[in-house]
Protein backbone atom coordinates (compact mmCIF):
# COMPACT_ATOMS: atom_id res chain seq x y z
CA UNK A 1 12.50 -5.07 -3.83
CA UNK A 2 10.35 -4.58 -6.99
CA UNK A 3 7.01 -5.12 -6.44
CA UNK A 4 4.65 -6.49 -9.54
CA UNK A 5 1.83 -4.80 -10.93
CA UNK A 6 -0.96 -7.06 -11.39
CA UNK A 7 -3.62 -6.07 -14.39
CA UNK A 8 -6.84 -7.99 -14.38
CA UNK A 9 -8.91 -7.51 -17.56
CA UNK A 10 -10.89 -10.62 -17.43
CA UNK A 11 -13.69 -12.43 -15.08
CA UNK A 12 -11.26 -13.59 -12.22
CA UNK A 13 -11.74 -14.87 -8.47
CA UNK A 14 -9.13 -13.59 -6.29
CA UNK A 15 -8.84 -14.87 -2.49
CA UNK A 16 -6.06 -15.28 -0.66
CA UNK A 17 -4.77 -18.68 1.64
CA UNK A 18 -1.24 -18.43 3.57
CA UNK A 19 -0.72 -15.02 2.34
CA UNK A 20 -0.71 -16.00 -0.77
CA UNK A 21 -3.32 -14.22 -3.38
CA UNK A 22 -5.08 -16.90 -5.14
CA UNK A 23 -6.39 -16.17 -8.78
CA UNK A 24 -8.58 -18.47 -10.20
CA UNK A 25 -10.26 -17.88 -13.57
CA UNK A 26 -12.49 -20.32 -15.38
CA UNK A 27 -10.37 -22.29 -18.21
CA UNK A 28 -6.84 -21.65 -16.60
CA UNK A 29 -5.44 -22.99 -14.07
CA UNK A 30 -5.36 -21.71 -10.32
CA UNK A 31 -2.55 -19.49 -9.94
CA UNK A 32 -0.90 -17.97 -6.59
CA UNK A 33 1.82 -15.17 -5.78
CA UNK A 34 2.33 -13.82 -2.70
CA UNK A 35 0.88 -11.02 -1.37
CA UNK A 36 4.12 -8.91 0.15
CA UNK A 37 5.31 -9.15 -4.12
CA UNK A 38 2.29 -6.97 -5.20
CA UNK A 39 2.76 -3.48 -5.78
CA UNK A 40 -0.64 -2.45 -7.72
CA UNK A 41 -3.75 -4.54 -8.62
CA UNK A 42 -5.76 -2.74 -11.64
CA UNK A 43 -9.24 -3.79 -12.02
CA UNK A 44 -10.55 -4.01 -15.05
CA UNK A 45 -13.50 -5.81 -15.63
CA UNK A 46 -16.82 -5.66 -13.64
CA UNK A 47 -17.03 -9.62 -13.34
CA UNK A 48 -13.76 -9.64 -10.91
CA UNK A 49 -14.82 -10.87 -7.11
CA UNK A 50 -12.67 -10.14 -4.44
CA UNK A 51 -13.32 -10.82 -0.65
CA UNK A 52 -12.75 -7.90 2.26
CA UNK A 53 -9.96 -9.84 2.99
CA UNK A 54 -7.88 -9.46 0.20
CA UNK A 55 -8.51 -6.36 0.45
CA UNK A 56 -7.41 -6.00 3.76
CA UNK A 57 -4.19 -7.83 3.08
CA UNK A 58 -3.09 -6.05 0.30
CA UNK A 59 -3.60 -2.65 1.68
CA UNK A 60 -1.38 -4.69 5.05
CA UNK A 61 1.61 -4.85 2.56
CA UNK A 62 1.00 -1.34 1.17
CA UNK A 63 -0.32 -2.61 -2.66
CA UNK A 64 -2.74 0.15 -4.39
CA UNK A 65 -5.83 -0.85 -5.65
CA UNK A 66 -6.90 0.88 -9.03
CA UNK A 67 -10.62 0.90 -10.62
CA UNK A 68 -11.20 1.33 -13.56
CA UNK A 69 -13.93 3.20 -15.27
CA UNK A 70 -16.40 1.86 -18.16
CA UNK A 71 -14.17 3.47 -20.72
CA UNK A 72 -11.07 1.16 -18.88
CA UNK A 73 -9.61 4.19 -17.37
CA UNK A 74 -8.29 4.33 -13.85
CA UNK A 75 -10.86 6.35 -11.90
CA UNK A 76 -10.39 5.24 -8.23
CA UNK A 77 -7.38 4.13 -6.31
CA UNK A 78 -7.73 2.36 -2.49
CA UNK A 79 -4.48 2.74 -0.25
CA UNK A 80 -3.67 2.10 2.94
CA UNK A 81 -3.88 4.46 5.88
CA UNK A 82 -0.89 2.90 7.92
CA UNK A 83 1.80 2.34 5.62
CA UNK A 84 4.50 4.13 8.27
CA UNK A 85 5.10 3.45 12.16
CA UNK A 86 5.96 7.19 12.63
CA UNK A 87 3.09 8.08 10.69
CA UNK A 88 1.23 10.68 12.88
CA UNK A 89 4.55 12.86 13.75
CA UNK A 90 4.96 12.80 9.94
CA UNK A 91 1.76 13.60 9.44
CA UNK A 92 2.18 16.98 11.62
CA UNK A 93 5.51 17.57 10.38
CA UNK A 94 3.95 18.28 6.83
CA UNK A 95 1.16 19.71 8.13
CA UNK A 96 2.96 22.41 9.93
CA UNK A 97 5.51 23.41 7.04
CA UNK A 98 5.59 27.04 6.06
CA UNK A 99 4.35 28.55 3.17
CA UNK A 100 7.85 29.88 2.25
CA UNK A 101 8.79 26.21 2.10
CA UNK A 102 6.52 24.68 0.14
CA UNK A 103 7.12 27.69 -2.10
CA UNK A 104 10.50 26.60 -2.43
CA UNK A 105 9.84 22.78 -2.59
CA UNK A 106 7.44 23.72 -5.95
CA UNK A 107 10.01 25.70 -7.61
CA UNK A 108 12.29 23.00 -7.10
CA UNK A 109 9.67 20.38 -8.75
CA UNK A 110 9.25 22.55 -11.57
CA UNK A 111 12.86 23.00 -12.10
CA UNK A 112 12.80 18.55 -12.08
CA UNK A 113 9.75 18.68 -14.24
CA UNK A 114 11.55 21.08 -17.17
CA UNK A 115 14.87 19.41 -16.55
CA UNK A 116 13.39 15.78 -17.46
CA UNK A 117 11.50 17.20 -20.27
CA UNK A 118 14.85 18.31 -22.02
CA UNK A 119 16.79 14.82 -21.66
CA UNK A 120 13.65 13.78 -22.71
CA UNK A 121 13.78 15.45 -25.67
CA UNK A 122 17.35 15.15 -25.60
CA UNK A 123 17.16 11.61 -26.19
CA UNK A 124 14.93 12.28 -29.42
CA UNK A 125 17.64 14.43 -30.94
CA UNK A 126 15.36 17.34 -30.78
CA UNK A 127 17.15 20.93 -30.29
CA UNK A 128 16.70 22.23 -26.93
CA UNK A 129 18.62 25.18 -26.42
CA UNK A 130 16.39 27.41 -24.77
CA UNK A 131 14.37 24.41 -23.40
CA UNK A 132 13.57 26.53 -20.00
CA UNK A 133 11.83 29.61 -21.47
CA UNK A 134 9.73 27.09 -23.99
CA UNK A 135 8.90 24.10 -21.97
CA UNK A 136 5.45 24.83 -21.78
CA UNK A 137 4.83 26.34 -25.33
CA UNK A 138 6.73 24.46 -27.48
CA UNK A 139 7.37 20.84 -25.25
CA UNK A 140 4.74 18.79 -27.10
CA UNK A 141 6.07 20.23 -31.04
CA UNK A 142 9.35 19.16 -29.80
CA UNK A 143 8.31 15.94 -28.82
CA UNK A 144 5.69 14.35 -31.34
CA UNK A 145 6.72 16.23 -34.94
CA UNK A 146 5.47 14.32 -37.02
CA UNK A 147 1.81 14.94 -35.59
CA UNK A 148 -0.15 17.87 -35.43
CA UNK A 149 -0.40 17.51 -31.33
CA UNK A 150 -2.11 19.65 -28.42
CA UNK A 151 -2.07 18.17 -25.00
CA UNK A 152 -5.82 18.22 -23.67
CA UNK A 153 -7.10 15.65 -21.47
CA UNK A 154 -10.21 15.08 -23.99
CA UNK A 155 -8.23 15.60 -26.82
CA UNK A 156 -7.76 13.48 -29.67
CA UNK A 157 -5.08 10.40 -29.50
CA UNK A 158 -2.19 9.88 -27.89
CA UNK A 159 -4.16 12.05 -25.21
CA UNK A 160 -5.95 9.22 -24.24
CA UNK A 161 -2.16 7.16 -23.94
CA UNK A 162 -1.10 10.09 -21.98
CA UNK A 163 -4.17 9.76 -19.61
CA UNK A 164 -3.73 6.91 -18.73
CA UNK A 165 -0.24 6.46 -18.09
CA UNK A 166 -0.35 9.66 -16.48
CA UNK A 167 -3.08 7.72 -14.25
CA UNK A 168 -0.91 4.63 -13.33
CA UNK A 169 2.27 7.62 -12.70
CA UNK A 170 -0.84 9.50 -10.02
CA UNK A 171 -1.02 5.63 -8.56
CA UNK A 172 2.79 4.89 -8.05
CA UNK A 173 3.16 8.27 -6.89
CA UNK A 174 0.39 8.20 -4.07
CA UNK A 175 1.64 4.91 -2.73
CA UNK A 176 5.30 6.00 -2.35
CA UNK A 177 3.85 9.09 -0.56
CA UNK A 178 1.97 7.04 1.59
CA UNK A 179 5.07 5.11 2.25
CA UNK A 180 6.95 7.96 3.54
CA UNK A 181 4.46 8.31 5.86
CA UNK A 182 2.98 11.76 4.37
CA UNK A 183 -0.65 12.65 3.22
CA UNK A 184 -1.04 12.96 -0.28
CA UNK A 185 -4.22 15.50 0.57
CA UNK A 186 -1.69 18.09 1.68
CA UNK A 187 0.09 19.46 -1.23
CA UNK A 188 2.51 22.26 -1.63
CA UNK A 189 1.12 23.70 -4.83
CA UNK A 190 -1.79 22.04 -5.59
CA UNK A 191 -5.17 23.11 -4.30
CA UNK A 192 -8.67 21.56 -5.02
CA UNK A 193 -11.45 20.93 -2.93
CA UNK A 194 -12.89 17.84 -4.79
CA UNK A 195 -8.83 16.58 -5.55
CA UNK A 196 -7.97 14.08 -2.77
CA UNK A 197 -4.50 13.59 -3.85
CA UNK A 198 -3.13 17.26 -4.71
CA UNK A 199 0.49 16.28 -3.21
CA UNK A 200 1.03 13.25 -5.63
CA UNK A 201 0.27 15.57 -8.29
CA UNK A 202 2.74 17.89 -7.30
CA UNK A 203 5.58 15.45 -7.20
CA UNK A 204 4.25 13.77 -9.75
CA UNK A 205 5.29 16.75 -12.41
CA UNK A 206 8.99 15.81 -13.09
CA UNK A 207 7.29 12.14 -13.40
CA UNK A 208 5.18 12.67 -16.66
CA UNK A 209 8.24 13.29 -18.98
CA UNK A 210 8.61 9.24 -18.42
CA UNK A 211 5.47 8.81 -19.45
CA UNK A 212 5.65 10.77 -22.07
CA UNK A 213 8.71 9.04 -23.48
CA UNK A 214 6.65 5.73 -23.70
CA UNK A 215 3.70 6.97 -25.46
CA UNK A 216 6.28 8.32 -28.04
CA UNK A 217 8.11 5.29 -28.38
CA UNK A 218 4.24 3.50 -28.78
CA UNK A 219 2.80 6.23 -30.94
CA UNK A 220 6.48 6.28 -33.00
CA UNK A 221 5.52 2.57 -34.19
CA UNK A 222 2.28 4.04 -36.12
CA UNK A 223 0.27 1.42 -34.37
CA UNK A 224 -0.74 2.48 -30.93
CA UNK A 225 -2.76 5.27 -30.97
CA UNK A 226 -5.97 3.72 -28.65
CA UNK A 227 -5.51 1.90 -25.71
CA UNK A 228 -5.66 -2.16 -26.19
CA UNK A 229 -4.43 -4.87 -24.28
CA UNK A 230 -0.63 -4.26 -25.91
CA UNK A 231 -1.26 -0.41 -24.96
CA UNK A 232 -2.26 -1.32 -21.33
CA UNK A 233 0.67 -3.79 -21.09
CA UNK A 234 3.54 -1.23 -21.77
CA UNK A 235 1.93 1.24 -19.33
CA UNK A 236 1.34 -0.64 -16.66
CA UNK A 237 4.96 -1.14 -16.84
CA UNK A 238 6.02 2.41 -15.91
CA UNK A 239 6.22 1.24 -12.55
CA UNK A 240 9.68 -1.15 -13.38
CA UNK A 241 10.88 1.27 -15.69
CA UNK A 242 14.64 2.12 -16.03
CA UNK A 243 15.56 5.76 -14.36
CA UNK A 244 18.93 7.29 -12.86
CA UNK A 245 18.35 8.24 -9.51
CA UNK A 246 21.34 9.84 -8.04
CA UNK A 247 23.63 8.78 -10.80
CA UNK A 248 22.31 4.76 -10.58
CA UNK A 249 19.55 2.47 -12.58
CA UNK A 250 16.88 2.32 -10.67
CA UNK A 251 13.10 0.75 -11.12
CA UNK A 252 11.16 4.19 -11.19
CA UNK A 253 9.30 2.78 -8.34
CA UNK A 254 11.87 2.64 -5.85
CA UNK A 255 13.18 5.87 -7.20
CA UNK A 256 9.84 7.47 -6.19
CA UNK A 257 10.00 6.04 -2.87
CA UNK A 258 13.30 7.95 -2.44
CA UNK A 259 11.94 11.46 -3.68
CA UNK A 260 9.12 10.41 -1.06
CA UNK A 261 11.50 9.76 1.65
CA UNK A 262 13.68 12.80 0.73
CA UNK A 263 10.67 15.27 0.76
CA UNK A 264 9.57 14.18 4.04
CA UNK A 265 13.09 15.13 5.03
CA UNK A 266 12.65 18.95 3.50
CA UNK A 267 9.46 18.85 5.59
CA UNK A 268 11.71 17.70 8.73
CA UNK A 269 14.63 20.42 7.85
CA UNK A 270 16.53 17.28 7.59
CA UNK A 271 17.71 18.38 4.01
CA UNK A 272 16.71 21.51 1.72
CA UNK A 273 16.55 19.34 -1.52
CA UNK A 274 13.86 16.91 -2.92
CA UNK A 275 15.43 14.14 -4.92
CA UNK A 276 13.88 13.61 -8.19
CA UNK A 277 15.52 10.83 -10.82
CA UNK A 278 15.95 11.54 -14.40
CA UNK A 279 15.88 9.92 -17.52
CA UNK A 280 18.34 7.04 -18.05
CA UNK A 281 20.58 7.63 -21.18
């Protein structure tokens, strides 16, 4: 099932009655979807009240909660801690993998990451013969020419489009790990004392190239180069997003609760391969 992402921008009252969440805001009428349909919740505006118990009900049906910063950035996300029933053997099965394997399980993601960044590109009509031995250098010339570009997180626009879609990606990534009953503070590349999701950024990497896609297509219309309400509206839609996983359509959600589910399974010697989706052309 596709679960909805919910963006609140506005002064809002959210409670919930017969598992049902209940937003009220003042000029509109009450409105009421139910809680097992919510995938995300973004908060965006310090006027939004919210009781412990919609809290506690979302986090039941394994939603993510994303703050926002005072530049409207997501700078917090709240998940659940039970989201599996086998979620303490999982836990030590990914604890216990070996560094050879995680070794393996990164080259693996960065193969994903370059592959998806050449159908990427693909789809562009750029030339990307080669593509392997100049992902890194040339990617981003490749991909926006017709502005002069360098990816920096404080950089000048689209950085900030890429920022933040790369923050809903971090979001939808964490909760699928979470899903699969893994801890997303236990990566297999990724080390940082004051990161408290290092694995979602790991298998996040073959990820961006989706979100890079959209900020093209946005900054390709000449119009979209901060982030407004349109901006936020076509990146908080990442989540439903069209993707082949395993030669199907798939919302990118659901595909990134498979490459969850199939990296717990690497973990488990189940399988030797993590299952990443690409690009649908």
């Amino acid at each position: 099932m596709i679960k909805r992402t919910l963006y609140f921008g506005t002064p809002a009252f959210l409670h919930t009655k017969y598992e049902q969440l209940i937003i009220e805001k003042e000029g509109e009428d009450k409105r009421s979807i139910p809680i097992e349909d919510i995938g995300f919740i973004i908060i965006d505006n310090e006027r939004i009240s919210l009781s412990k118990t919609v809290m506690a009900k979302l986090l039941d049906n394994n939603a993510a909660v994303v703050i926002t910063n005072s530049k409207h950035i997501p700078a917090g996300l709240m998940l659940p801690l039970e989201a599996n029933t086998l979620q303490q053997e999982r836990f030590s099965t990914q604890i216990d993998a070996a560094l050879p394997l995680k070794k393996r399980l990164w080259q693996q993601t960065v193969r994903a990451k370059i592959r998806n960044q050449s159908l990427v590109l693909q789809k562009k009509g750029a030339d990307t013969a080669n593509i392997e031995a100049l992902a890194a250098r040339r990617y981003w010339k490749l991909l926006f020419t017709s502005i002069e570009f360098k990816r920096r997180p404080s950089g000048d626009p689209p950085n900030n489009l890429l920022n933040y879609g790369y923050a809903v990606m971090r979001a939808v990534i964490a909760r699928s790990l979470i899903g699969a009953g893994l801890l997303p503070l236990i990566g297999i590349h990724h080390k940082n004392r004051y990161n408290a999701y290092p694995l979602a950024d790991d298998i996040m990497e073959p990820f961006r190239p989706f979100v890079d896609e959209l900020v093209h297509e946005l900054v390709s219309e000449g119009e979209h180069y901060e982030i407004g309400t349109e901006e936020k509206q076509d990146l908080l839609e990442l989540p439903q997003k069209t993707v082949n996983m395993n030669g199907e359509r798939s919302p990118l959600m659901i595909a990134a609760s498979h490459t969850a589910v199939s990296l717990y399974k690497c973990f488990s010697q189940e399988n030797d391969t993590i299952q990443f989706p690409e690009p649908w052309t």
